[in-house]
N, C-alpha and C. Protein backbone atom coordinates (compact mmCIF):
# COMPACT_ATOMS: atom_id res chain seq x y z
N UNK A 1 341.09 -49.29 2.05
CA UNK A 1 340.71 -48.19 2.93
C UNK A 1 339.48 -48.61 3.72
N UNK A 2 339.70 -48.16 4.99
CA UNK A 2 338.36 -48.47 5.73
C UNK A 2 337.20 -48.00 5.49
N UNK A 3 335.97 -48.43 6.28
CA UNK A 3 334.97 -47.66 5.85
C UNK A 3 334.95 -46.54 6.37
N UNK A 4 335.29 -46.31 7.61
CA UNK A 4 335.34 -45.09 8.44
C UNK A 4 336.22 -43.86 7.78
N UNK A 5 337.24 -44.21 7.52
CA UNK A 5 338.08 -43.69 6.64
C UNK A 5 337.77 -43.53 5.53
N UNK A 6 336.73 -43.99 4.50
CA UNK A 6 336.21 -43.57 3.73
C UNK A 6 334.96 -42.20 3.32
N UNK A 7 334.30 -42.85 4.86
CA UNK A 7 333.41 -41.94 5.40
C UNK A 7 333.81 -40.20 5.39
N UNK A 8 335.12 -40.42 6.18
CA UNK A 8 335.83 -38.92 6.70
C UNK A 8 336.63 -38.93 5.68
N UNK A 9 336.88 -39.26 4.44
CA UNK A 9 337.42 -38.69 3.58
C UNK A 9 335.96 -37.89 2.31
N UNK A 10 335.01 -38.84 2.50
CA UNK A 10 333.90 -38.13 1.78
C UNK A 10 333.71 -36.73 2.67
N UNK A 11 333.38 -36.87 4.05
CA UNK A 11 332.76 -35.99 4.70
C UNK A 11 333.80 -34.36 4.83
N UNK A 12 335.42 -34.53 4.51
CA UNK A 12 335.64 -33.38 4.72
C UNK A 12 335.66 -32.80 2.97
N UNK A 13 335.52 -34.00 2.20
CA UNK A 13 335.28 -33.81 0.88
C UNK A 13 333.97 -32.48 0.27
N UNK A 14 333.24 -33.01 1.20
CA UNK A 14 331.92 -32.36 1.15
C UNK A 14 332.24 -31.22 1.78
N UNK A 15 332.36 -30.82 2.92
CA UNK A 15 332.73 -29.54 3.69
C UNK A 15 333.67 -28.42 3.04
N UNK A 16 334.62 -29.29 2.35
CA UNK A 16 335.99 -28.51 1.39
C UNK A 16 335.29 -27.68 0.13
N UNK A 17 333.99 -28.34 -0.30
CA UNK A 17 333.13 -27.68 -1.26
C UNK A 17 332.16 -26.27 -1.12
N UNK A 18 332.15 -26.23 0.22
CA UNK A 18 331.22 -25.30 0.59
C UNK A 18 332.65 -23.75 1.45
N UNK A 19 331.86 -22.99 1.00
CA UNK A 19 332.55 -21.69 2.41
C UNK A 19 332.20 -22.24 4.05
N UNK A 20 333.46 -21.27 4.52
CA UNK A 20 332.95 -21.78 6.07
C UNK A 20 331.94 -21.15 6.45
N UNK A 21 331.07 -20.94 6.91
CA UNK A 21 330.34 -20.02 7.91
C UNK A 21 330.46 -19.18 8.82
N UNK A 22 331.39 -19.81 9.28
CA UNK A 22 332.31 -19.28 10.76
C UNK A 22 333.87 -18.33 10.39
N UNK A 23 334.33 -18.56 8.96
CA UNK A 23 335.06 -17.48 9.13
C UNK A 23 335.38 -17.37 8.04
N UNK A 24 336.29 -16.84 7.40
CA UNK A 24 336.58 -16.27 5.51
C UNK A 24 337.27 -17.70 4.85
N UNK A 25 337.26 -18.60 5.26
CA UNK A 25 337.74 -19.58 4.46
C UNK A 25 336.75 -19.88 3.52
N UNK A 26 337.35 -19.99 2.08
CA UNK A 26 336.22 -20.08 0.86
C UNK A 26 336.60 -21.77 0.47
N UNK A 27 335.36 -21.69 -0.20
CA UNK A 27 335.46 -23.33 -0.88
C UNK A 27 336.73 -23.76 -1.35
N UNK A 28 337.19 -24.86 -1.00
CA UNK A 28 338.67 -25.28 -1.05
C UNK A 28 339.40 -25.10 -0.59
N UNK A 29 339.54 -24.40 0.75
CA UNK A 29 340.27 -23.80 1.58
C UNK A 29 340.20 -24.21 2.77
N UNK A 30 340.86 -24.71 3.18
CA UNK A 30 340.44 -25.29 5.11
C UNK A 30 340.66 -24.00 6.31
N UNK A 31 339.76 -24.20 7.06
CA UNK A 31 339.15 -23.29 8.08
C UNK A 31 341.28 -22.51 9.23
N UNK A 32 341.01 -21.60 8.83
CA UNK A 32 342.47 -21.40 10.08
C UNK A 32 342.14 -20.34 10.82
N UNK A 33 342.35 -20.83 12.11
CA UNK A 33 342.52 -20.24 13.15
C UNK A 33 342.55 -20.00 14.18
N UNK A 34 342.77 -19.00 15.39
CA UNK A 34 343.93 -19.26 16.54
C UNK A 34 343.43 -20.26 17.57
N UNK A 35 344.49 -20.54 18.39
CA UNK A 35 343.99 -21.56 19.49
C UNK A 35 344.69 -21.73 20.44
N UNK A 36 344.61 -21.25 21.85
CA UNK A 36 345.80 -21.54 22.75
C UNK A 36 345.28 -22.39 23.32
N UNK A 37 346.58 -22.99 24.29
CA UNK A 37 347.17 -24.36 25.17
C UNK A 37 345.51 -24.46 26.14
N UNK A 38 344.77 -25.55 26.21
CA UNK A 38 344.21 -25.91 27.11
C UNK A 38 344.31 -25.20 29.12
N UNK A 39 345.51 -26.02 28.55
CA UNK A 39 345.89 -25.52 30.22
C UNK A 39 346.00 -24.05 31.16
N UNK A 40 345.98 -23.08 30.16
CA UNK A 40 346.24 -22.38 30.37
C UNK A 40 344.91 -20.80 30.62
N UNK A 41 344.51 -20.07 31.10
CA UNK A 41 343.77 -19.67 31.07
C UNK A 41 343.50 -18.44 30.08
N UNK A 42 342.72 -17.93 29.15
CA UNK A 42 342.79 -16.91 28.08
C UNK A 42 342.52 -15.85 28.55
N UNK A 43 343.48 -15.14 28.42
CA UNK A 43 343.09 -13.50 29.02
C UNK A 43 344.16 -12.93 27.87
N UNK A 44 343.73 -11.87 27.52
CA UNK A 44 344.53 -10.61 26.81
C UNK A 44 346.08 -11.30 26.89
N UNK A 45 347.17 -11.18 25.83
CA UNK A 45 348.46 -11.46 26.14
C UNK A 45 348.76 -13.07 25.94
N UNK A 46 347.37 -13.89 25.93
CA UNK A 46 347.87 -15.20 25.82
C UNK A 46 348.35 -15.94 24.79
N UNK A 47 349.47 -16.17 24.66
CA UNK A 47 349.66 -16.79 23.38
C UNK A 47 349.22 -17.60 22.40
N UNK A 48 348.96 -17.96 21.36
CA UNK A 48 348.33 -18.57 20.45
C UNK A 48 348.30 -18.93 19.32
N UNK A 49 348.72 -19.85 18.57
CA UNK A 49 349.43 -20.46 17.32
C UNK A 49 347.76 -20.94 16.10
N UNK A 50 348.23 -21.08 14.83
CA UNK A 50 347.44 -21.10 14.35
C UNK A 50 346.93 -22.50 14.30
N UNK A 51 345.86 -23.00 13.87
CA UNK A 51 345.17 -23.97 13.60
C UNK A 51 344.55 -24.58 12.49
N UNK A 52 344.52 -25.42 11.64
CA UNK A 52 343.88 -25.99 10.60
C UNK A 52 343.43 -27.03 10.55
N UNK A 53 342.21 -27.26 9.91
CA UNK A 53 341.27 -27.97 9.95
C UNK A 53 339.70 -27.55 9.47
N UNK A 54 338.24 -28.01 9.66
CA UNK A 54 337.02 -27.55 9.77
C UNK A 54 336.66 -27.07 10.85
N UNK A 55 335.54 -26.51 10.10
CA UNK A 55 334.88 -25.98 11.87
C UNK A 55 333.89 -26.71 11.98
N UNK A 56 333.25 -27.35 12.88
CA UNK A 56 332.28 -28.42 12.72
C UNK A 56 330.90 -27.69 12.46
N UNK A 57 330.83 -26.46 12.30
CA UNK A 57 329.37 -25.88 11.45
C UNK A 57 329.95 -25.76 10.04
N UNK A 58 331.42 -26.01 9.21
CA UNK A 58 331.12 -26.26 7.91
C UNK A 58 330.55 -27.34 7.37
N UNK A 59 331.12 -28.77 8.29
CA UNK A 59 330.60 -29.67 8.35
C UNK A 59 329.03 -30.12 8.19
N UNK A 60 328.17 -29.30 9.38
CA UNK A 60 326.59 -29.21 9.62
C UNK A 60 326.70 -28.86 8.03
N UNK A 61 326.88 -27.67 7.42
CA UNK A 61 326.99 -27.53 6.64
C UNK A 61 326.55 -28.40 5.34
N UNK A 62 327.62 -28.94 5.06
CA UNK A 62 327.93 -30.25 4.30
C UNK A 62 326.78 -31.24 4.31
N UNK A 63 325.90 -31.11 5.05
CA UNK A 63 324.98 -32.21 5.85
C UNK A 63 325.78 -33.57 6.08
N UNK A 64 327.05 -33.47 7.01
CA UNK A 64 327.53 -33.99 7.56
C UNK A 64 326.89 -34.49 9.02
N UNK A 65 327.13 -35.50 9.52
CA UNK A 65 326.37 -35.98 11.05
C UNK A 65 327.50 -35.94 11.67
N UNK A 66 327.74 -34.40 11.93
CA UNK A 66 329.29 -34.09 13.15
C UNK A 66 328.78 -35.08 14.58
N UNK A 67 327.67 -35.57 15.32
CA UNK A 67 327.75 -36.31 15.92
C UNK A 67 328.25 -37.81 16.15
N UNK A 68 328.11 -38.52 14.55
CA UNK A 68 328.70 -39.63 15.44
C UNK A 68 330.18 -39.92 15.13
């Protein structure tokens, strides 16, 4: 395994331990929620599918360095 890949397996390791901040996902639970198409502009009515992953303030969190 790489190092980088080692890195981001510690780092969402760490984040997965803590609650999100940003929304009801509890420790061990990854962050979900909505997100529409780029392209498209958000107004009332716009469609939007769910999402999973962190939020990069669980991360801060974590004392993760979401910058580099």
């Amino acid at each position: 395994m790489s190092s980088i890949t080692t890195d981001l397996a510690e780092a969402f390791g760490a984040a997965r331990a803590l609650d999100c901040p940003l929304c009801p996902a509890l420790a061990g639970d990854e962050c979900i929620y909505s997100t529409a198409p780029v392209s498209m502009p958000v107004v009332p009515g716009t469609p939007v599918r769910p999402a999973r992953g962190y939020h990069a303030a669980r991360l801060d969190a974590a004392g993760v360095d979401v910058q580099a």
